[in-house]
C-alpha atoms as a PDB file:
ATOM      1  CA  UNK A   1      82.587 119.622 111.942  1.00  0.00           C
ATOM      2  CA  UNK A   2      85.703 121.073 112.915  1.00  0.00           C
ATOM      3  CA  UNK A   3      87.498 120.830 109.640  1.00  0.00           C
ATOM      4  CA  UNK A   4      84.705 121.696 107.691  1.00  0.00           C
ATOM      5  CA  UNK A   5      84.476 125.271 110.219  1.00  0.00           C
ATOM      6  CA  UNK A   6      88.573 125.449 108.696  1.00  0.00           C
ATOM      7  CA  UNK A   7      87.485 125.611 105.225  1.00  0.00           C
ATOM      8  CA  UNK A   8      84.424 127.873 105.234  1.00  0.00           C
ATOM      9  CA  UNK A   9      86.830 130.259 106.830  1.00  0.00           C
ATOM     10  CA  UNK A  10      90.151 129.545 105.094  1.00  0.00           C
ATOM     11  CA  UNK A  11      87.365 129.866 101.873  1.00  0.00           C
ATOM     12  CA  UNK A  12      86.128 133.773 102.857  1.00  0.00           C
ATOM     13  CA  UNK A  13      89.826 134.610 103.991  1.00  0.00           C
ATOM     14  CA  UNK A  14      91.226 133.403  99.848  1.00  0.00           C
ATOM     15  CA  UNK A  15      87.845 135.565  98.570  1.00  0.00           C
ATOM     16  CA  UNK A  16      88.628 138.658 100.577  1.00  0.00           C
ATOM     17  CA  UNK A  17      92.434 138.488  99.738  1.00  0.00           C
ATOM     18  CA  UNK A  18      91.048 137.879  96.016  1.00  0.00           C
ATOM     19  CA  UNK A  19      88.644 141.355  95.976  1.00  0.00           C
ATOM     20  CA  UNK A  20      91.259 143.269  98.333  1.00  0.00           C
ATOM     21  CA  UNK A  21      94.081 142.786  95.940  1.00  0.00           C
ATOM     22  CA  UNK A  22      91.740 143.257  92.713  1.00  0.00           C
ATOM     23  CA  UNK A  23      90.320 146.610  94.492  1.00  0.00           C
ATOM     24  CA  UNK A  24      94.706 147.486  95.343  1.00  0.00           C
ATOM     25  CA  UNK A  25      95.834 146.793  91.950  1.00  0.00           C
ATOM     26  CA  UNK A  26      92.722 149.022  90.409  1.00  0.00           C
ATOM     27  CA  UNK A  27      93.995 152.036  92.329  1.00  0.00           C
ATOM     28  CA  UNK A  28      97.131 151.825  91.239  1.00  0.00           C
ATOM     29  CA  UNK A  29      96.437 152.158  87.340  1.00  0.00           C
ATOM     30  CA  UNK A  30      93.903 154.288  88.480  1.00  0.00           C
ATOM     31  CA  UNK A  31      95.380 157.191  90.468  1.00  0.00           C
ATOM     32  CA  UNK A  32      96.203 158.979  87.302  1.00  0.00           C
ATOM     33  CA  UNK A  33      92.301 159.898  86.815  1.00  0.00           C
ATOM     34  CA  UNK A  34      91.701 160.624  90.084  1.00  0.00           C
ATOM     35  CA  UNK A  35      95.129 162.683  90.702  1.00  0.00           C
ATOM     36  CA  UNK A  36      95.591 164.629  87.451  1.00  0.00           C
ATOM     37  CA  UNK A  37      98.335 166.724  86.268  1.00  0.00           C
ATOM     38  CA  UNK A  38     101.235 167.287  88.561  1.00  0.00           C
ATOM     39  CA  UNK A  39     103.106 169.948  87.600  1.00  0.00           C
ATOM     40  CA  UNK A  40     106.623 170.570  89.101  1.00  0.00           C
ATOM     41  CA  UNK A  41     108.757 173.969  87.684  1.00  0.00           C
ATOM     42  CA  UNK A  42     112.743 174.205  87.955  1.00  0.00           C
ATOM     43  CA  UNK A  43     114.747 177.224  87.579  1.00  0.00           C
ATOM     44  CA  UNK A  44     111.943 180.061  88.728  1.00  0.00           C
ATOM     45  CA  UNK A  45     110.485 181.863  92.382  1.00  0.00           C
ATOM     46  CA  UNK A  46     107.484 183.389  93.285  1.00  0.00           C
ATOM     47  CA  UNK A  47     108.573 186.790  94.306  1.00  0.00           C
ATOM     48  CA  UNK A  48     111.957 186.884  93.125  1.00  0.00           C
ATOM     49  CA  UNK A  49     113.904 189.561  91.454  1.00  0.00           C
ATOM     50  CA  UNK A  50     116.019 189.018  88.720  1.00  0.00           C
ATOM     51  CA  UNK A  51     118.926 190.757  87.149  1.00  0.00           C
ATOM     52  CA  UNK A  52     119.377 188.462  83.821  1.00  0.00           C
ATOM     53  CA  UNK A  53     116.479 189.057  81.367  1.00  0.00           C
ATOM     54  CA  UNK A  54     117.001 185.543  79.926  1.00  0.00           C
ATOM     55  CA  UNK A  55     115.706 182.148  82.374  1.00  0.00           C
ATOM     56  CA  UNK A  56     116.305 178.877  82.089  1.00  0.00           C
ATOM     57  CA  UNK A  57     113.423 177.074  82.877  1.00  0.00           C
ATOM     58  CA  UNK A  58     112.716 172.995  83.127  1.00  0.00           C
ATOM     59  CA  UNK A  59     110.272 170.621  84.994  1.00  0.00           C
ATOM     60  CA  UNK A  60     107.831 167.718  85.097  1.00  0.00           C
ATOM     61  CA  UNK A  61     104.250 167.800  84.064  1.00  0.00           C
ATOM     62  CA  UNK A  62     103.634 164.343  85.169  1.00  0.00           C
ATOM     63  CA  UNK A  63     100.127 163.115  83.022  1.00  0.00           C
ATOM     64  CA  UNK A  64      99.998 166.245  80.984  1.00  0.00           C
ATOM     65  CA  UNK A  65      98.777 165.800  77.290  1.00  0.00           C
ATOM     66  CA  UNK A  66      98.724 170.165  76.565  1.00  0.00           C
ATOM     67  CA  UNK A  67     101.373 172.148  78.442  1.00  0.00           C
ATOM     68  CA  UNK A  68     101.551 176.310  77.736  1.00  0.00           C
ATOM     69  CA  UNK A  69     104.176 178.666  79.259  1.00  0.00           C
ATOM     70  CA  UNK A  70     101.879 181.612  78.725  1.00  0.00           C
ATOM     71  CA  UNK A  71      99.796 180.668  76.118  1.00  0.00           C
ATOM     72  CA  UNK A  72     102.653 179.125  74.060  1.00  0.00           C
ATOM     73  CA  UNK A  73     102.812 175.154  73.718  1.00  0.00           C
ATOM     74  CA  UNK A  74     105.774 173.953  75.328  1.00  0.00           C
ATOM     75  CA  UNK A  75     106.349 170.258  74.239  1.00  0.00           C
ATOM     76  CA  UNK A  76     106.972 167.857  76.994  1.00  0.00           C
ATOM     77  CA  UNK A  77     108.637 163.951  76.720  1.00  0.00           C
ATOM     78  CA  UNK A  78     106.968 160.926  77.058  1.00  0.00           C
ATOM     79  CA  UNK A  79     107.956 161.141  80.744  1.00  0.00           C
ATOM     80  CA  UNK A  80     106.733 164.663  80.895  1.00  0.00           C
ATOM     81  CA  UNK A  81     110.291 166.346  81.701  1.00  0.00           C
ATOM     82  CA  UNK A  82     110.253 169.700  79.352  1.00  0.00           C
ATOM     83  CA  UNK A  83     113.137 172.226  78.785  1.00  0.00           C
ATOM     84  CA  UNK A  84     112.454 176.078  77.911  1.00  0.00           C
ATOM     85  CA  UNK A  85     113.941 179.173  77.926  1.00  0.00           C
ATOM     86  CA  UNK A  86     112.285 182.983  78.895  1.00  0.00           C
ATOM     87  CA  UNK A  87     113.052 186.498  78.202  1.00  0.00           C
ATOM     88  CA  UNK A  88     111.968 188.989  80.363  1.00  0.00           C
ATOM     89  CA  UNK A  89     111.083 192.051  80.031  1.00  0.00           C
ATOM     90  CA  UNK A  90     112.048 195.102  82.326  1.00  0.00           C
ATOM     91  CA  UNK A  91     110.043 195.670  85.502  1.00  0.00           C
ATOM     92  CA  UNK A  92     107.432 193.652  86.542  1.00  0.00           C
ATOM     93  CA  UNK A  93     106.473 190.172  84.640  1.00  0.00           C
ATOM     94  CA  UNK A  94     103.572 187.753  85.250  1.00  0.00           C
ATOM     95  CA  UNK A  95     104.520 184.357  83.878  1.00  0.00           C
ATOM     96  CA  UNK A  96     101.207 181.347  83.265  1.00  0.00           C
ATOM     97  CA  UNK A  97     102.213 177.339  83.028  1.00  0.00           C
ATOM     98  CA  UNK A  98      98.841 175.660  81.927  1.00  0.00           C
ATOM     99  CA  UNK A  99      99.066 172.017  82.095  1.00  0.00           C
ATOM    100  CA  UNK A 100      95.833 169.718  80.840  1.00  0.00           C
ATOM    101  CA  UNK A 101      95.330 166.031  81.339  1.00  0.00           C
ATOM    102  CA  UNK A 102      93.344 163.496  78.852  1.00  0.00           C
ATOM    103  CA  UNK A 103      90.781 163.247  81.021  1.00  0.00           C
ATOM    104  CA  UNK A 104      90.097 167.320  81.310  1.00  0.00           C
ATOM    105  CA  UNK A 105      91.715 168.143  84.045  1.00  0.00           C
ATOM    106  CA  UNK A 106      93.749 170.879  84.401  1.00  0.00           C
ATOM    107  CA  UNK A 107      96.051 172.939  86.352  1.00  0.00           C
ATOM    108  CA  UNK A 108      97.591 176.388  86.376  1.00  0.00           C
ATOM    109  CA  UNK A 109     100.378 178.063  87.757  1.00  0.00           C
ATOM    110  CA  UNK A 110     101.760 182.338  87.881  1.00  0.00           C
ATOM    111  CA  UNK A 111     104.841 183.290  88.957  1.00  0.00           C
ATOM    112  CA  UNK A 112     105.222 186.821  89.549  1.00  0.00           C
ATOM    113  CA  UNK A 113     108.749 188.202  88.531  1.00  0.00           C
ATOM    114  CA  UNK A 114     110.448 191.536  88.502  1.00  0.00           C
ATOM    115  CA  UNK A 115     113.437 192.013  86.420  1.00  0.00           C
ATOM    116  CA  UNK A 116     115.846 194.539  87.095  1.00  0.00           C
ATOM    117  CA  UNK A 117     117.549 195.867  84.068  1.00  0.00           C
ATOM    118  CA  UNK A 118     121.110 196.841  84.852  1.00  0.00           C
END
């Protein structure tokens, strides 16, 4: 009786385990649907003042399939690392990163700039 008590329980504990791990590894390869584009920008502030009109710009857009530095496709690596450079123009600049995923999602980002030319 005993024994038999051991294996019914040792038998749940290996299904659990089983459907835990299966339910664990699904996340994982998952987490890019749910999540969506990260988006990480190098190289610019909000706010900030600048006295060069030309930027040197890079950054990640982790998951991204379409990524525009406003409105212009900016072509990103199969590890989504991308490299650009921007001109400003005197005074006050508004600058747009648009990043999309496969699955639709999308994300957006403005930095707002002022140049000061010299």
């Amino acid at each position: 009786m005993l024994a038999q008590n051991h294996k019914r329980i040792l038998k749940h504990c290996l299904v659990y385990v089983f459907f835990f791990t299966i339910i664990i590894y699904t996340f994982f390869h998952t987490k890019n649907l749910v999540f969506g584009v990260k988006l990480k920008i190098n190289g610019i502030e909000n706010g900030s003042s600048y006295t060069s009109p030309l930027l040197s710009l890079t950054g990640k857009a982790k998951n991204a399939i379409n990524f525009t530095l406003d409105g212009r496709k900016i072509f990103i690596n199969k590890d989504g690392d991308w490299q650009d450079q921007l001109l400003l123009s005197p005074g006050y600049n508004i600058i747009s990163f648009e990043a999309q995923d496969k699955f639709g999602h999308d994300i957006k980002k403005d930095y707002q700039l002022y140049f000061k030319n010299s």
